[in-house]
C-alpha atoms as a PDB file:
ATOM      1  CA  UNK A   1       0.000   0.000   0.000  1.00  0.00           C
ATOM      2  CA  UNK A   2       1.348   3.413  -0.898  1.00  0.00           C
ATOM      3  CA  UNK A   3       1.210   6.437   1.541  1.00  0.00           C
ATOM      4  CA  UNK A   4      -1.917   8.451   0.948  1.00  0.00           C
ATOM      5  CA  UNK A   5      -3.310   5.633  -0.609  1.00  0.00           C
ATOM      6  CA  UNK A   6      -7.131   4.632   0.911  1.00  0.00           C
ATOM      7  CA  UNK A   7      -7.900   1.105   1.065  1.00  0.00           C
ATOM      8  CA  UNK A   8     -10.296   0.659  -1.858  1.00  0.00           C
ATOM      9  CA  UNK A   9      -7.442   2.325  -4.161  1.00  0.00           C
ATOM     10  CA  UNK A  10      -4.890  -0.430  -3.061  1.00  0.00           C
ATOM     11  CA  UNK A  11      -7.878  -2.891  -3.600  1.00  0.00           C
ATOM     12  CA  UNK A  12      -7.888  -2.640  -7.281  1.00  0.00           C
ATOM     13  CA  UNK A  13      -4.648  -2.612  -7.614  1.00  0.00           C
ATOM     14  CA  UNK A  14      -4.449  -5.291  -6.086  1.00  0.00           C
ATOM     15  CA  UNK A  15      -7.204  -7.215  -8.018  1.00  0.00           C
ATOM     16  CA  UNK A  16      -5.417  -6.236 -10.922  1.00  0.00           C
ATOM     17  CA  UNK A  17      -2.650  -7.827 -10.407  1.00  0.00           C
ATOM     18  CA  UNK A  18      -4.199 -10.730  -8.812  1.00  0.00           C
ATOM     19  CA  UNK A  19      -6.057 -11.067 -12.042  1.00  0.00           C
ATOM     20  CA  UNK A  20      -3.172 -10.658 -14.322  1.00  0.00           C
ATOM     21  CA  UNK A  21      -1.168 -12.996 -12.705  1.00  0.00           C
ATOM     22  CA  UNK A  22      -4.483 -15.711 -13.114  1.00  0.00           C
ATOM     23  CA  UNK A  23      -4.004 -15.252 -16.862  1.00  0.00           C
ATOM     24  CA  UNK A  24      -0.479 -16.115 -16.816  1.00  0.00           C
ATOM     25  CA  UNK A  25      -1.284 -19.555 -14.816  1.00  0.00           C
ATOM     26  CA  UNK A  26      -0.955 -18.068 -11.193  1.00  0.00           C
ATOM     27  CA  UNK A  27      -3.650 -18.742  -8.443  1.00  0.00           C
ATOM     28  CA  UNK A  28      -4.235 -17.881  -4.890  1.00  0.00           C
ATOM     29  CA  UNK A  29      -6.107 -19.544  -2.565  1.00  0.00           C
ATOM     30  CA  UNK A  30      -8.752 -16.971  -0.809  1.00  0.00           C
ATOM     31  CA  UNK A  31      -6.621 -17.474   2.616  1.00  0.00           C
ATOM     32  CA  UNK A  32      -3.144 -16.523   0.914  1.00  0.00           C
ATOM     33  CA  UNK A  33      -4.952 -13.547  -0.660  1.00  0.00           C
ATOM     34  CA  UNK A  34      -6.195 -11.633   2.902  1.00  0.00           C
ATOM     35  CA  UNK A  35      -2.557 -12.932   4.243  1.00  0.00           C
ATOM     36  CA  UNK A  36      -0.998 -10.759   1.424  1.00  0.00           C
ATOM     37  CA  UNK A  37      -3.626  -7.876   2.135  1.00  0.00           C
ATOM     38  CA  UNK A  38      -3.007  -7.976   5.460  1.00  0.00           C
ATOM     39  CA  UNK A  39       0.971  -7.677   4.973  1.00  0.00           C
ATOM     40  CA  UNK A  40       1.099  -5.246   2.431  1.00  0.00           C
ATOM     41  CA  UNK A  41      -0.747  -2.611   5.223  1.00  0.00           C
ATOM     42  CA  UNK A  42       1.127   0.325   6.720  1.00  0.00           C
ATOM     43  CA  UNK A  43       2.569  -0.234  10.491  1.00  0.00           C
ATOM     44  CA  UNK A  44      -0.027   2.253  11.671  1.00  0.00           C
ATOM     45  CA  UNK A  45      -2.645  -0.869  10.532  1.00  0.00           C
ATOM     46  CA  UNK A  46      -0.755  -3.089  12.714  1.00  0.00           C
ATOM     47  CA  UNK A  47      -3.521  -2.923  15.778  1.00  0.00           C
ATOM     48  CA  UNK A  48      -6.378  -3.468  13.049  1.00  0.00           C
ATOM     49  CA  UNK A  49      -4.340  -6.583  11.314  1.00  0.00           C
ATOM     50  CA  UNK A  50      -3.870  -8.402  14.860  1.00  0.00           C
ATOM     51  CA  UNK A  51      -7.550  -8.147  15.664  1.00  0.00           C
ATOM     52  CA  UNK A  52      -8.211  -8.984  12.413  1.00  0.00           C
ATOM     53  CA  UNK A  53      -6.241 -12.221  12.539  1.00  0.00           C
ATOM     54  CA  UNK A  54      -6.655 -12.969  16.151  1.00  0.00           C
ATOM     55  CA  UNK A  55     -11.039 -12.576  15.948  1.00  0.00           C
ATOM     56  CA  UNK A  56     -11.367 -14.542  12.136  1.00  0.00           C
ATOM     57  CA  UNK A  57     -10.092 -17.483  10.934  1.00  0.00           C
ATOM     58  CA  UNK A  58      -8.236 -16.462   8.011  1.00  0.00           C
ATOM     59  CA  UNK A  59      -9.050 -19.753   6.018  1.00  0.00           C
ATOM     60  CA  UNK A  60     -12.565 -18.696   5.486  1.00  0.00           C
ATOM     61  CA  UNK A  61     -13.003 -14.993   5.776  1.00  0.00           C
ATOM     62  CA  UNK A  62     -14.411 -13.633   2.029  1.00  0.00           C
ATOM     63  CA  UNK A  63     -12.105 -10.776   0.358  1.00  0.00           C
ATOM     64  CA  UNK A  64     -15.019  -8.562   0.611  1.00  0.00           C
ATOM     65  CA  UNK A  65     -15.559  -8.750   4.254  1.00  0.00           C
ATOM     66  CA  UNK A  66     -12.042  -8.350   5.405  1.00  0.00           C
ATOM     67  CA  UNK A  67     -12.523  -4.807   2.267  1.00  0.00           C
ATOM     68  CA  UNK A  68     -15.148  -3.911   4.457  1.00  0.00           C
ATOM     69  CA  UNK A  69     -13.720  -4.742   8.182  1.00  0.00           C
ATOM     70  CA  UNK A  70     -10.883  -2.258   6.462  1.00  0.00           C
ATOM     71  CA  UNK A  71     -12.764   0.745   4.796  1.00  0.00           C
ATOM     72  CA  UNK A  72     -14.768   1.067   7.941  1.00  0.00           C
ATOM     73  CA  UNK A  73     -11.506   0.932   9.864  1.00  0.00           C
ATOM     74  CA  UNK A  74     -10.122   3.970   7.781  1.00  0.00           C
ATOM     75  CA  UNK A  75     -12.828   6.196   8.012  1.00  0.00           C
ATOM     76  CA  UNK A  76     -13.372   5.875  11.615  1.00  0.00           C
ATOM     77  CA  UNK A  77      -9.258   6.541  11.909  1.00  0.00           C
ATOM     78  CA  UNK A  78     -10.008   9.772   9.395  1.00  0.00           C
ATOM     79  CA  UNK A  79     -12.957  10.596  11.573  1.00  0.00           C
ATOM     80  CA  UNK A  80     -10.446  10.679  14.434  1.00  0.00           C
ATOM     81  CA  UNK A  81      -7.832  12.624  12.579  1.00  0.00           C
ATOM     82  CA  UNK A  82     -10.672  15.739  12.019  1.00  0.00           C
ATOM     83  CA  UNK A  83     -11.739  15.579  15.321  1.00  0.00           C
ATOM     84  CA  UNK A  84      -8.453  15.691  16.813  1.00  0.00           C
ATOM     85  CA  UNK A  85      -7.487  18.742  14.061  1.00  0.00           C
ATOM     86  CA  UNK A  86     -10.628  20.621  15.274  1.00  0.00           C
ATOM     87  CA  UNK A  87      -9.511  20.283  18.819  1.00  0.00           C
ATOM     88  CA  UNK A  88      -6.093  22.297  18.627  1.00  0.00           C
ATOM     89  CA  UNK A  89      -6.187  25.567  19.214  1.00  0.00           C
ATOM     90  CA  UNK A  90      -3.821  28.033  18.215  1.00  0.00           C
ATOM     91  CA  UNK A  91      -2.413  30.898  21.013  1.00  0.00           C
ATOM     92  CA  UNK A  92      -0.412  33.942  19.321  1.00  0.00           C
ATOM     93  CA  UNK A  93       0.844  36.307  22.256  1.00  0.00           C
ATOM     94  CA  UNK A  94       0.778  40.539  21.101  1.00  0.00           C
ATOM     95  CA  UNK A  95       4.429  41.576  20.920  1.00  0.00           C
ATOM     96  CA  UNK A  96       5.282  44.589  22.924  1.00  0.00           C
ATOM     97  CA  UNK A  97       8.716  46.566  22.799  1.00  0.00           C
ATOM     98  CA  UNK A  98       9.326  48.638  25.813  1.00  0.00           C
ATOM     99  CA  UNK A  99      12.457  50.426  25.919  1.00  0.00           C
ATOM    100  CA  UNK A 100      14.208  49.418  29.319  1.00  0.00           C
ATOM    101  CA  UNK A 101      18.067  50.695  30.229  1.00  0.00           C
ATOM    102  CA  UNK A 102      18.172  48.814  33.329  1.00  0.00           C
ATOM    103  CA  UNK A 103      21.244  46.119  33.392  1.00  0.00           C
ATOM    104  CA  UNK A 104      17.988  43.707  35.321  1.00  0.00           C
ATOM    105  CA  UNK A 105      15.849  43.479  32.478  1.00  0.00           C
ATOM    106  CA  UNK A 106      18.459  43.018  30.016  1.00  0.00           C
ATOM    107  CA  UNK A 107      19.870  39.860  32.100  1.00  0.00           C
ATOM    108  CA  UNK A 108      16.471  38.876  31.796  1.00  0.00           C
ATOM    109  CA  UNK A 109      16.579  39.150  28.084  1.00  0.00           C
ATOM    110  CA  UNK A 110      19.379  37.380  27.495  1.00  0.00           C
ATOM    111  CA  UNK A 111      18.596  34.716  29.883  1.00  0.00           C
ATOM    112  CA  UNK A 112      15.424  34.569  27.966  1.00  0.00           C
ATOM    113  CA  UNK A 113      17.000  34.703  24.882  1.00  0.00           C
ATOM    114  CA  UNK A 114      19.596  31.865  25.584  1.00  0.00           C
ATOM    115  CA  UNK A 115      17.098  29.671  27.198  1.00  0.00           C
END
């Protein structure tokens, strides 16, 4: 799976090639095909792909279920993303100059500065 790349994107790709290599005399079984979807996933999947292999037996889940345990999987982690973006908050400080000749506030300054 490329970065920036949703899940039904990498699907067809994936079918694709699947398919092409089924003309040339190459087959998959349905349980090597979700092992190789499941592998190709980013490491930020990893939490998804345990569950995933931990709750189903591999052997007999259908493509299209283990596409849909996935989609719904990205947009609730998108869904998180935008809430999480709306939550920040930005704080810009007004910048004041005051001239100051005392030797205190310019320690402070530097010691400001250097920190």
């Amino acid at each position: 799976m490329h970065d920036n790349e949703n899940i039904s994107d990498m699907f067809t790709r994936f079918t694709t090639i699947i398919n092409s290599l089924k003309n040339l005399g190459k087959s998959y079984s349905n349980q090597e095909l979700v092992r190789k979807i499941l592998r190709c996933l980013p490491k930020s999947w990893t939490p998804k792909v345990t569950a995933i292999e931990e709750a189903k037996d591999l052997s007999t889940l259908p493509l299209e279920q283990l596409l849909g345990s996935l989609m719904t999987h990205e947009t609730t982690m998108k869904n998180h993303e935008n809430v999480e973006v709306k939550k920040k908050k930005t704080i810009a400080f007004k910048a004041s100059k005051e001239d100051s000749e005392s030797d205190e506030d310019g320690d402070v300054a530097l010691i400001t500065f250097q920190f």
